[in-house]
PDB file of N, CA and C in Angstrom:
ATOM      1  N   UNK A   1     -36.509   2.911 -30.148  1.00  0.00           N
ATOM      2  CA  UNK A   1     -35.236   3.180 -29.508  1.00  0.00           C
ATOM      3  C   UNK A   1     -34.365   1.923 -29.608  1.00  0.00           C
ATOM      4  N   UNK A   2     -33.091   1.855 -30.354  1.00  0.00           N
ATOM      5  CA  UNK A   2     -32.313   0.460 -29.909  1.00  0.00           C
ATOM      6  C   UNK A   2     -31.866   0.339 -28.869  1.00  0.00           C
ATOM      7  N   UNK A   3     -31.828  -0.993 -28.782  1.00  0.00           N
ATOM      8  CA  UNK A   3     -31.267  -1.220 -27.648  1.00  0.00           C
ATOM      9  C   UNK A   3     -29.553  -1.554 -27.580  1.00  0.00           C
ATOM     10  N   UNK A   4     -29.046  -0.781 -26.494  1.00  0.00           N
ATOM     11  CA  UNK A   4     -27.880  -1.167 -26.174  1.00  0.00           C
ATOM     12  C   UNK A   4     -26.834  -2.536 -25.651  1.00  0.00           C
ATOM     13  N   UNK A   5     -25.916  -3.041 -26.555  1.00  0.00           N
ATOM     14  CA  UNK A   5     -25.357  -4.109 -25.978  1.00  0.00           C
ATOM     15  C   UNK A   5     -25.082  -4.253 -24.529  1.00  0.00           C
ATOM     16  N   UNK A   6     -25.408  -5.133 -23.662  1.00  0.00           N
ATOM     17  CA  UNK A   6     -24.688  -5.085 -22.130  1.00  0.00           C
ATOM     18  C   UNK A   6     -23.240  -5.590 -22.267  1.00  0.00           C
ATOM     19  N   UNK A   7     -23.108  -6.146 -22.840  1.00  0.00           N
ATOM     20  CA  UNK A   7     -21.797  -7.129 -22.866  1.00  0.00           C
ATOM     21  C   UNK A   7     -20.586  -5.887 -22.223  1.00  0.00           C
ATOM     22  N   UNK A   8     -20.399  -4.734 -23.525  1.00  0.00           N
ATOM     23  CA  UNK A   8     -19.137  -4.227 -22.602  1.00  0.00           C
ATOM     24  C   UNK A   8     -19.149  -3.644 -21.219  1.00  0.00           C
ATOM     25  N   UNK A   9     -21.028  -2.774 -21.338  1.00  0.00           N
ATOM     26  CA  UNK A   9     -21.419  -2.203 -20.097  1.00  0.00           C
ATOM     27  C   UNK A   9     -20.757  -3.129 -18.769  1.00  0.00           C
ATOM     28  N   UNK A  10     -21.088  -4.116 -18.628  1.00  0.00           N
ATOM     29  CA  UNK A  10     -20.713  -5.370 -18.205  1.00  0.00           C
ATOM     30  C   UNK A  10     -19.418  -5.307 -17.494  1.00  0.00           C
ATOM     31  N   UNK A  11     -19.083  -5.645 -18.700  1.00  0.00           N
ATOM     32  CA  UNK A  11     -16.886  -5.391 -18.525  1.00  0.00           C
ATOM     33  C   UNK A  11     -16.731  -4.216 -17.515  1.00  0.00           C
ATOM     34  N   UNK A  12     -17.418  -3.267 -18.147  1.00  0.00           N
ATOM     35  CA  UNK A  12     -16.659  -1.816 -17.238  1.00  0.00           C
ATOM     36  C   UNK A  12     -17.233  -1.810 -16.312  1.00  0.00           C
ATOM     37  N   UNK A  13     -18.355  -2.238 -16.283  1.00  0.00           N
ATOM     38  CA  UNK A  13     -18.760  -2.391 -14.146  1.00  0.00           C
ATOM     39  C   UNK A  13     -17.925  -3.251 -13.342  1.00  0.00           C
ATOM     40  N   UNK A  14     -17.668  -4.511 -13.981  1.00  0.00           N
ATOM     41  CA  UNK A  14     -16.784  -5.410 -12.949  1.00  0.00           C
ATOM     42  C   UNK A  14     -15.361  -5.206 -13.034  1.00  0.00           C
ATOM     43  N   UNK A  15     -14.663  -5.212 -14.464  1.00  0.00           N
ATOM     44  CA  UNK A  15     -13.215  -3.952 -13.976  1.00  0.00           C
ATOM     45  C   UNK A  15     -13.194  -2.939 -13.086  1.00  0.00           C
ATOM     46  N   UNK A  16     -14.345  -1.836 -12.968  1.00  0.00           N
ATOM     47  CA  UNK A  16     -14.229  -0.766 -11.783  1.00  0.00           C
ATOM     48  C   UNK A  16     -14.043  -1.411 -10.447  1.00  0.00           C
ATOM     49  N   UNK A  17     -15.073  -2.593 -10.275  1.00  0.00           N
ATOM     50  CA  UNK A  17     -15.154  -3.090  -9.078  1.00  0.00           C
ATOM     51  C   UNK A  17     -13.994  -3.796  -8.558  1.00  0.00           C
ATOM     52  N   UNK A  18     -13.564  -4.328  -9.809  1.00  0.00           N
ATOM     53  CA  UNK A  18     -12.328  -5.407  -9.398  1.00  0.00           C
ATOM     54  C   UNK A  18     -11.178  -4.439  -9.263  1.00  0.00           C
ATOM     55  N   UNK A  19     -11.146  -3.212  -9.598  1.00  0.00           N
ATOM     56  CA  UNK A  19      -9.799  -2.268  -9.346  1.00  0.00           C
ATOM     57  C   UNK A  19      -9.857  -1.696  -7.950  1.00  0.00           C
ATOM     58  N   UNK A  20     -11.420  -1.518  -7.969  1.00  0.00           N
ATOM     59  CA  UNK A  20     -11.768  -0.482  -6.560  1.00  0.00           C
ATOM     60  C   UNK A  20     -11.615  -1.616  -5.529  1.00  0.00           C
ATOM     61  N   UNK A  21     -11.798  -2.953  -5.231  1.00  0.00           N
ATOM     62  CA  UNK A  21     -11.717  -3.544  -3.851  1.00  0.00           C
ATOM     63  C   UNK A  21     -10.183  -4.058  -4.166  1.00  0.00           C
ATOM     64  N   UNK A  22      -9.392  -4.336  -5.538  1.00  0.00           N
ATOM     65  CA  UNK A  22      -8.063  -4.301  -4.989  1.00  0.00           C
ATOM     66  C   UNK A  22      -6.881  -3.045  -4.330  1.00  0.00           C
ATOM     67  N   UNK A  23      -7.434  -1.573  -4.802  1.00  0.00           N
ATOM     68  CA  UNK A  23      -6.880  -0.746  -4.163  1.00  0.00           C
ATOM     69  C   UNK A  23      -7.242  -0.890  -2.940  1.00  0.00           C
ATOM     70  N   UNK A  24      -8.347  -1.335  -2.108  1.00  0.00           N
ATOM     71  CA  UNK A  24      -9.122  -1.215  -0.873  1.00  0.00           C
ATOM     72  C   UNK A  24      -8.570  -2.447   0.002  1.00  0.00           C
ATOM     73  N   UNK A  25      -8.740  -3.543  -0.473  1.00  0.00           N
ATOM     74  CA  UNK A  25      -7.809  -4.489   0.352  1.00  0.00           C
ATOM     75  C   UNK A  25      -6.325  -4.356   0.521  1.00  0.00           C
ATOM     76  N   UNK A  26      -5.778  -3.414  -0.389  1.00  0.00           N
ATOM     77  CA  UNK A  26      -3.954  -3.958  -0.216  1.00  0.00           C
ATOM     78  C   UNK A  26      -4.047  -2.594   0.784  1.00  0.00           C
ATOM     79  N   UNK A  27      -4.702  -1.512   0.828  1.00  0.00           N
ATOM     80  CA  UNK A  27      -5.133  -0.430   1.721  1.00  0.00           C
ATOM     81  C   UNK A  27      -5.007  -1.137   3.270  1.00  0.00           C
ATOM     82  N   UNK A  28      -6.044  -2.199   2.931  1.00  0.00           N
ATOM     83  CA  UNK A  28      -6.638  -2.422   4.472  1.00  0.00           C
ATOM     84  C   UNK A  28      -5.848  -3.541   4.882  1.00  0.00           C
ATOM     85  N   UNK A  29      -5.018  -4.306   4.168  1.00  0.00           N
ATOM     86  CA  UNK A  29      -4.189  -5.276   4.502  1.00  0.00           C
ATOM     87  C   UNK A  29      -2.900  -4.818   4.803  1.00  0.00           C
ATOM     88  N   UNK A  30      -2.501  -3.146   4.140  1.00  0.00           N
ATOM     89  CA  UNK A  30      -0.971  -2.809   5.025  1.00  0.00           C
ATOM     90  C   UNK A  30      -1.429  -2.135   6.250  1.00  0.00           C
ATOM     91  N   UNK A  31      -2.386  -1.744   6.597  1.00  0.00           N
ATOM     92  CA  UNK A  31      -2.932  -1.136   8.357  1.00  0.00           C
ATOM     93  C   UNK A  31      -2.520  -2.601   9.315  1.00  0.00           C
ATOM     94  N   UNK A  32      -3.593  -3.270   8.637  1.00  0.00           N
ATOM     95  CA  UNK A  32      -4.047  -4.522   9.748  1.00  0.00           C
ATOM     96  C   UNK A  32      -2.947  -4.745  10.073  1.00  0.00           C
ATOM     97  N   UNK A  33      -1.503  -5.839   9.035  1.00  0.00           N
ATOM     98  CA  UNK A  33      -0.643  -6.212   9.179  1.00  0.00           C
ATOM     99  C   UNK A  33       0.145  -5.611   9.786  1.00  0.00           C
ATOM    100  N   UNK A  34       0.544  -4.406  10.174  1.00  0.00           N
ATOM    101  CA  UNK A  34       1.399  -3.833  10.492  1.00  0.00           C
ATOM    102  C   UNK A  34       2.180  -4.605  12.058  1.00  0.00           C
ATOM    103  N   UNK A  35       3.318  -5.364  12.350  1.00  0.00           N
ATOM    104  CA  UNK A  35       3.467  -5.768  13.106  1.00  0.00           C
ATOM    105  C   UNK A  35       4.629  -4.998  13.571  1.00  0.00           C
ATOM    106  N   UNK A  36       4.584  -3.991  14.752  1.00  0.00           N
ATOM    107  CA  UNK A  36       5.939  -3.526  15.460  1.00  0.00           C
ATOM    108  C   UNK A  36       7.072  -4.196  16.419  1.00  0.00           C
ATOM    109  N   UNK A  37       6.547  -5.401  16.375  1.00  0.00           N
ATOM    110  CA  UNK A  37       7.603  -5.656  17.266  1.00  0.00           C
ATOM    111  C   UNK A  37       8.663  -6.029  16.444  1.00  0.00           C
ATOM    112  N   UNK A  38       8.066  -6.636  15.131  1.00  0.00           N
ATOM    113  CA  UNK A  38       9.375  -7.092  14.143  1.00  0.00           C
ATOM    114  C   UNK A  38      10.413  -5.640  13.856  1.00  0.00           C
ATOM    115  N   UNK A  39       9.963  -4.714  13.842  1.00  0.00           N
ATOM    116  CA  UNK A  39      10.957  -3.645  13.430  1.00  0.00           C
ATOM    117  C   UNK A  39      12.198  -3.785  14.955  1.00  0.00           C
ATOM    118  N   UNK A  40      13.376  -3.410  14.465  1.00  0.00           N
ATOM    119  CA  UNK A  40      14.568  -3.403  15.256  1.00  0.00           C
ATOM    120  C   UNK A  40      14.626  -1.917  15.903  1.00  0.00           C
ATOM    121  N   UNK A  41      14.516  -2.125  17.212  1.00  0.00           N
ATOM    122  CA  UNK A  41      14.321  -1.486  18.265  1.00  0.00           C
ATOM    123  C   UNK A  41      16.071  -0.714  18.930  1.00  0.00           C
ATOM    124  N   UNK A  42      16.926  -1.601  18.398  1.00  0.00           N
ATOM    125  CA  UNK A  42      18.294  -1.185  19.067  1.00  0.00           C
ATOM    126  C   UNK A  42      18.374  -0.054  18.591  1.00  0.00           C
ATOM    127  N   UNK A  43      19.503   0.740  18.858  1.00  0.00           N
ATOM    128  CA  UNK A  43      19.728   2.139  18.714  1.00  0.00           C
ATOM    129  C   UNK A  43      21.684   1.782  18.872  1.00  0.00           C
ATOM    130  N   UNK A  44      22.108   1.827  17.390  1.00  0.00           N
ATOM    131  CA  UNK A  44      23.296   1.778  16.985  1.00  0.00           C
ATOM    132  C   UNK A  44      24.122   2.896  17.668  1.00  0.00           C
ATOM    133  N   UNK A  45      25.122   2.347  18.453  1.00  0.00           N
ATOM    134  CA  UNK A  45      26.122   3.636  19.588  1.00  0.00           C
ATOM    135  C   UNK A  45      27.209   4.030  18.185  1.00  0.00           C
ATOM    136  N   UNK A  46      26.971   5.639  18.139  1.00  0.00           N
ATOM    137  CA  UNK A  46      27.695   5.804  16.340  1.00  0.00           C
ATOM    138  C   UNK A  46      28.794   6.655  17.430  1.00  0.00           C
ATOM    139  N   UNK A  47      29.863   7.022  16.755  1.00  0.00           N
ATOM    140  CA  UNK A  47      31.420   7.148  17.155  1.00  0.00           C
ATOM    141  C   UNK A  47      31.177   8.439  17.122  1.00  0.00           C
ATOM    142  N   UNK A  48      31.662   9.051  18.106  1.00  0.00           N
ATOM    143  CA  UNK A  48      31.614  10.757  17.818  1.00  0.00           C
ATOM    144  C   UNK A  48      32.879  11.026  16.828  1.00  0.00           C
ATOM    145  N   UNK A  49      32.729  12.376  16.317  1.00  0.00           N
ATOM    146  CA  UNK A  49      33.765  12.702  15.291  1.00  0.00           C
ATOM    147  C   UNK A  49      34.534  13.191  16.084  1.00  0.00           C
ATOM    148  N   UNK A  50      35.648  13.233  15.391  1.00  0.00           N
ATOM    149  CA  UNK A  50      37.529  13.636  15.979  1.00  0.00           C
ATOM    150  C   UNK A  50      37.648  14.837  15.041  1.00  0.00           C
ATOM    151  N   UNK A  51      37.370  16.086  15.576  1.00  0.00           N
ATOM    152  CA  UNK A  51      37.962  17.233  15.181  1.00  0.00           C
ATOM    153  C   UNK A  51      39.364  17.387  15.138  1.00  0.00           C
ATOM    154  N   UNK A  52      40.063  18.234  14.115  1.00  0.00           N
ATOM    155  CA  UNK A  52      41.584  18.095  14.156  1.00  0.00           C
ATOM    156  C   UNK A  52      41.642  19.677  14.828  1.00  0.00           C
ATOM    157  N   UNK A  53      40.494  20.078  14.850  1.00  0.00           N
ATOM    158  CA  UNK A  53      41.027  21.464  16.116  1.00  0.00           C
ATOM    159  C   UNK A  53      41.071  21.073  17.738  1.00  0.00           C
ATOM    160  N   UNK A  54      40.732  20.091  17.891  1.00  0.00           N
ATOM    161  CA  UNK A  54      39.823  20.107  19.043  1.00  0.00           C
ATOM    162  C   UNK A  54      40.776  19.038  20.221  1.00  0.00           C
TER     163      UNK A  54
END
């Protein structure tokens, strides 16, 4: 039976890995981070409209 090169086997295990924990950290790093107090809380007073029937 020959034997098979590892070399690319290789490659494609640690590319999977290195794709799968960067989808997984930028995942788990926009949860964690999420900070609410920075979002703006005011509530803009908007102009009522001027009907020309009214």
């Amino acid at each position: 039976m020959p034997q098979l090169n590892p070399s690319p086997w290789f490659y494609i295990l640690m590319s999977a890995w290195i794709s799968l924990f960067t989808l997984v950290f930028t995942k788990i790093l926009c949860i964690s981070h999420n900070n609410p107090m920075t979002l703006n809380t005011y509530k803009y007073k908007s102009d009522p409209w001027i009907w020309p029937w009214h």
